[in-house]
C-alpha atoms as a PDB file:
ATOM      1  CA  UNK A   1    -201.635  13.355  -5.305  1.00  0.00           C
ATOM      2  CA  UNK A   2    -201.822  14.292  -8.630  1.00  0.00           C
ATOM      3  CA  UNK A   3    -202.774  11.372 -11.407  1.00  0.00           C
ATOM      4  CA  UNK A   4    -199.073  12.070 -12.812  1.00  0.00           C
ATOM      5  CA  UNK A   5    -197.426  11.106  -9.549  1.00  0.00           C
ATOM      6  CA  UNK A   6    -199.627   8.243  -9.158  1.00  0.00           C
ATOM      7  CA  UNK A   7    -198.271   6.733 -12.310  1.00  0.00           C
ATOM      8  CA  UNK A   8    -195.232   7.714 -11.452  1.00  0.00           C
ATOM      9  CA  UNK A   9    -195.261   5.804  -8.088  1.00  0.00           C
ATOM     10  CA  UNK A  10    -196.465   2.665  -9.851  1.00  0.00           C
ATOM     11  CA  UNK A  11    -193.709   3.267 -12.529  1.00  0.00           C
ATOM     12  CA  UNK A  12    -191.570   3.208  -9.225  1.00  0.00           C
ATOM     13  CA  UNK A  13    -193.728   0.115  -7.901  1.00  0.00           C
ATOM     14  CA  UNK A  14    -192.751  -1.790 -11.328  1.00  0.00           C
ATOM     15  CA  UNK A  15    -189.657  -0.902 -11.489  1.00  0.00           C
ATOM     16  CA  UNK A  16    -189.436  -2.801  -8.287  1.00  0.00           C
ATOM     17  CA  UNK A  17    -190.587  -5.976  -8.877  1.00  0.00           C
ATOM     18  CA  UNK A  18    -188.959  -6.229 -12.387  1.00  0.00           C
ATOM     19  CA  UNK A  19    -185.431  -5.512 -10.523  1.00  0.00           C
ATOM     20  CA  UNK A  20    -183.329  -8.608 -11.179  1.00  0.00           C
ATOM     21  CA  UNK A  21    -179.386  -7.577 -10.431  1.00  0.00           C
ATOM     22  CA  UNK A  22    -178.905  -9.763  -7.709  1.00  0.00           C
ATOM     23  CA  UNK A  23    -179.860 -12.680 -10.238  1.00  0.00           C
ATOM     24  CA  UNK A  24    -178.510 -11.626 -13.586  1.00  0.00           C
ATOM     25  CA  UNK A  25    -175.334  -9.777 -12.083  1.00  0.00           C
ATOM     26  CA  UNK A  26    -174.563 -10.013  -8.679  1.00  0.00           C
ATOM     27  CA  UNK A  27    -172.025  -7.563  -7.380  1.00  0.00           C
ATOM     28  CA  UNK A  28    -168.906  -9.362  -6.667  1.00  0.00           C
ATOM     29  CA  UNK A  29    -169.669 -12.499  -9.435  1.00  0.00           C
ATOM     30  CA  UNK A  30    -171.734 -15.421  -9.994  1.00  0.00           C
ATOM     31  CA  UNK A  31    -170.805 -17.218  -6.726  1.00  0.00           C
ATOM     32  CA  UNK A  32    -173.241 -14.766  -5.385  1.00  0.00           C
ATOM     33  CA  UNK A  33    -175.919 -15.766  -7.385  1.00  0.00           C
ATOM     34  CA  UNK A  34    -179.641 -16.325  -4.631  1.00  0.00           C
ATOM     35  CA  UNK A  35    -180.320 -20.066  -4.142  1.00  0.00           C
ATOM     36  CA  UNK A  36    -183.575 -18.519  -5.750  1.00  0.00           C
ATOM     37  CA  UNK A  37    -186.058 -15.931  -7.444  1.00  0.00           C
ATOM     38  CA  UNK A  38    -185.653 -12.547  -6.580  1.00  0.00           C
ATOM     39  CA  UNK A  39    -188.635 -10.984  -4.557  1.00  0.00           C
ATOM     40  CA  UNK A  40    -187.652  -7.542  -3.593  1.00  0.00           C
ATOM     41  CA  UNK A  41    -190.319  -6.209  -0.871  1.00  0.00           C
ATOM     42  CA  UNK A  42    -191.302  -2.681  -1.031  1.00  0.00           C
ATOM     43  CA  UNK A  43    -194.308  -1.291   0.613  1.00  0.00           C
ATOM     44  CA  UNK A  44    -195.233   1.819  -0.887  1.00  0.00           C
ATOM     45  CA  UNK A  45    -197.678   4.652   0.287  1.00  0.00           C
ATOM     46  CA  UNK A  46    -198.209   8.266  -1.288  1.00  0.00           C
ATOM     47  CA  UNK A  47    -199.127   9.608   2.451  1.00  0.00           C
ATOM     48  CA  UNK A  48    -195.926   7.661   4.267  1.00  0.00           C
ATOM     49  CA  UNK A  49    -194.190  10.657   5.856  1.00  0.00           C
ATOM     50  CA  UNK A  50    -190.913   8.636   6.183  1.00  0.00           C
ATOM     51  CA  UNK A  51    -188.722   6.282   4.514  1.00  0.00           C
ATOM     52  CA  UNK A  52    -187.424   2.631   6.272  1.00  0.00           C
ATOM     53  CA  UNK A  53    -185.440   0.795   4.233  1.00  0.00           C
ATOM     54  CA  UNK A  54    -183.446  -2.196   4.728  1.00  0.00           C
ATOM     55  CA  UNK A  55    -180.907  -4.402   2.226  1.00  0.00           C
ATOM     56  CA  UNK A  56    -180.683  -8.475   2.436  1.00  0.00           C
ATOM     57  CA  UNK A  57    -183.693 -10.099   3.663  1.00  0.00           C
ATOM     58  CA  UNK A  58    -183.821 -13.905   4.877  1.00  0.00           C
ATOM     59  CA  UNK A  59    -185.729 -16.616   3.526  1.00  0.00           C
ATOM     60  CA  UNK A  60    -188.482 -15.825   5.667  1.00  0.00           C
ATOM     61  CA  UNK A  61    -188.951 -11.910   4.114  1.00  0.00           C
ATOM     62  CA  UNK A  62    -188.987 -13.827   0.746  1.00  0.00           C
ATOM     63  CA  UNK A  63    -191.406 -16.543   1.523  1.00  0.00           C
ATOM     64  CA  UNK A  64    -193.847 -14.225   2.890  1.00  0.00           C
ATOM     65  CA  UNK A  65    -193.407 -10.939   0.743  1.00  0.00           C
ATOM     66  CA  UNK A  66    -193.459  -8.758   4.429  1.00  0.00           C
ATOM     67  CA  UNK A  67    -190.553  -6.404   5.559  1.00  0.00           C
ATOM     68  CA  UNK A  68    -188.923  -7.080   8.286  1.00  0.00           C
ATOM     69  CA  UNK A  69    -190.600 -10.196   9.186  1.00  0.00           C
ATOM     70  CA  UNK A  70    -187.194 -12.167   9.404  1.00  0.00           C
ATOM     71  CA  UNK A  71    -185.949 -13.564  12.996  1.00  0.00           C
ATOM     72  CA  UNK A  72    -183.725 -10.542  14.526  1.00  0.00           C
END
């Protein structure tokens, strides 16, 4: 990896954490605002080989900042 993509996967990293849409303009109005802060969860590696990704996490994703760690 080249030091250009590096920055440009922490630009992606940042990006990520900043993200606040869900808080500051929820999709279908403020009754969907979160009962809290925002903490999306992204785990990011410049050798993964494939991409999981997932949308709505519980409380227990949030509290503990690891995919998929929620009840099934």
């Amino acid at each position: 990896m080249t030091d250009g993509q590096a920055a440009k996967l922490e630009d992606l990293r940042a990006a990520i954490e900043a993200c606040r849409i869900c808080r500051d303009a929820p999709a279908r109005g403020p009754e969907d605002r979160l009962p809290h802060e925002p903490r999306p969860v992204a785990v990011i590696s410049s050798t993964a080989r494939i991409l999981i990704s997932g949308q709505a996490p519980g409380l227990r994703v949030h509290e503990s900042g690891l995919p998929f760690n929620d009840v099934g």
